[in-house]
C-alpha atoms as a PDB file:
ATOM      1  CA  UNK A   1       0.254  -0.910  -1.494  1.00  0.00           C
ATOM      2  CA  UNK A   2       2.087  -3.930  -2.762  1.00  0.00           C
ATOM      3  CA  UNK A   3      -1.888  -5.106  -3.837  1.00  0.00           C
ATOM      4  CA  UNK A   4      -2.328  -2.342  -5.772  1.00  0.00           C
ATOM      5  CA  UNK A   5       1.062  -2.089  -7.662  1.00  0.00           C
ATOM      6  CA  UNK A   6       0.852  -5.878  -8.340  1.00  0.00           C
ATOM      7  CA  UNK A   7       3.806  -6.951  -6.696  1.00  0.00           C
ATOM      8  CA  UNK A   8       4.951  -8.786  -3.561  1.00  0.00           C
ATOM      9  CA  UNK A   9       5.221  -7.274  -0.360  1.00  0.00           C
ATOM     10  CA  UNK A  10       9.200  -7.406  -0.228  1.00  0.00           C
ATOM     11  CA  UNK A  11       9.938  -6.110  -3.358  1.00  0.00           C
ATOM     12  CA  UNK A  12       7.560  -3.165  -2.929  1.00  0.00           C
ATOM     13  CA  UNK A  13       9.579  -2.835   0.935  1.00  0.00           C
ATOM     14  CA  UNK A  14      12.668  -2.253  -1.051  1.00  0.00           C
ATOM     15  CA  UNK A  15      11.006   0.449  -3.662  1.00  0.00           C
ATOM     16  CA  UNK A  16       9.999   2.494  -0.728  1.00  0.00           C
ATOM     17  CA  UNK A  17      13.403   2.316   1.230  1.00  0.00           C
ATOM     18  CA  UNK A  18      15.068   3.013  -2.157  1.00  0.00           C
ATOM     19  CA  UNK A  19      12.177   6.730  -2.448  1.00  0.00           C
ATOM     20  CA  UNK A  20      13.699   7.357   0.816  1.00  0.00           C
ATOM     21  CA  UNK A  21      16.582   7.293   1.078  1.00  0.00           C
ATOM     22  CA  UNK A  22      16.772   9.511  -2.162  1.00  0.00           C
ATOM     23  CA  UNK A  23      13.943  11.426  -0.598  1.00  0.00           C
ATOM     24  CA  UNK A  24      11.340  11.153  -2.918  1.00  0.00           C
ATOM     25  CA  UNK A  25       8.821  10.252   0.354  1.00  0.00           C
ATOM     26  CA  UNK A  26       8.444  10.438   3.991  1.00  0.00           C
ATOM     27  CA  UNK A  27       7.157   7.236   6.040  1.00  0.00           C
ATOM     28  CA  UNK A  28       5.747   7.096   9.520  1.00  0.00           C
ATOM     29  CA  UNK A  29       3.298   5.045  11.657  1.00  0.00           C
ATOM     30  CA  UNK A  30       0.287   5.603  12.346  1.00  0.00           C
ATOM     31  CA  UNK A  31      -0.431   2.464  15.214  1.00  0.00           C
ATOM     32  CA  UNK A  32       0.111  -0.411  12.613  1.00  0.00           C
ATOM     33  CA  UNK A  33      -0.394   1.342   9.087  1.00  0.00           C
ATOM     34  CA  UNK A  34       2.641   2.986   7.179  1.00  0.00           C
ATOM     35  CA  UNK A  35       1.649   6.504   5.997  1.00  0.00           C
ATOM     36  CA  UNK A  36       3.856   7.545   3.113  1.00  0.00           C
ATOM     37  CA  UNK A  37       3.908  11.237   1.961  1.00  0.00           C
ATOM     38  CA  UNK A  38       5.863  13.057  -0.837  1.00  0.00           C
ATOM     39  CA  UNK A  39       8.377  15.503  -0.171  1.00  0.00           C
ATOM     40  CA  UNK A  40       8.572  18.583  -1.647  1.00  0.00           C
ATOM     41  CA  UNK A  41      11.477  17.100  -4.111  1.00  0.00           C
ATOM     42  CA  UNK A  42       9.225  14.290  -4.786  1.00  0.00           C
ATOM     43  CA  UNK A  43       6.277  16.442  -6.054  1.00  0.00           C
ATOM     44  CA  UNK A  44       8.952  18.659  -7.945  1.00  0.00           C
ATOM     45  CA  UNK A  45      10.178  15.573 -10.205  1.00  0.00           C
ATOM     46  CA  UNK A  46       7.053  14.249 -10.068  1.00  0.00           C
ATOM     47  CA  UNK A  47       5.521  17.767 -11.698  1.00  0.00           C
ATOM     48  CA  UNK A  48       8.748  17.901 -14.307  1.00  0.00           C
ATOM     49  CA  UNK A  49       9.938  20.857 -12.421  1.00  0.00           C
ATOM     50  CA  UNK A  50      13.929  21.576 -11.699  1.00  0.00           C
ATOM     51  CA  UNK A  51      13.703  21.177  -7.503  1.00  0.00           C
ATOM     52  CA  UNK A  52      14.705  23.891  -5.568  1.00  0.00           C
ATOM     53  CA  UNK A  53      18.291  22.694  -3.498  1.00  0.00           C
ATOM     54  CA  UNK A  54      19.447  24.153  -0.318  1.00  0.00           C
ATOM     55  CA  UNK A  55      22.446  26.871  -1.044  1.00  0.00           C
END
């Protein structure tokens, strides 16, 4: 991931801990490779649409 955004492996670390802790995306493993999905409140900002919160 850090290949393709052109940036070093660290500093794209610390963009994904920063999507989720604000829960823009989900991580898990997969044996040794990182799978990264977007939540639903990721795809609703991503889509310019006013995300649905929990009453």
């Amino acid at each position: 991931m850090a290949r393709r955004a052109h940036t070093s492996p660290p500093h794209c670390s610390r963009h994904l801990a920063a999507l989720r802790q604000a829960a823009l995306i989900h991580s898990r493993r997969h044996r040794n490779t990182p799978l990264h999905t977007t939540t639903p409140l990721g795809i609703a900002l991503l889509n310019g649409r006013q995300p649905r919160l929990p009453a």
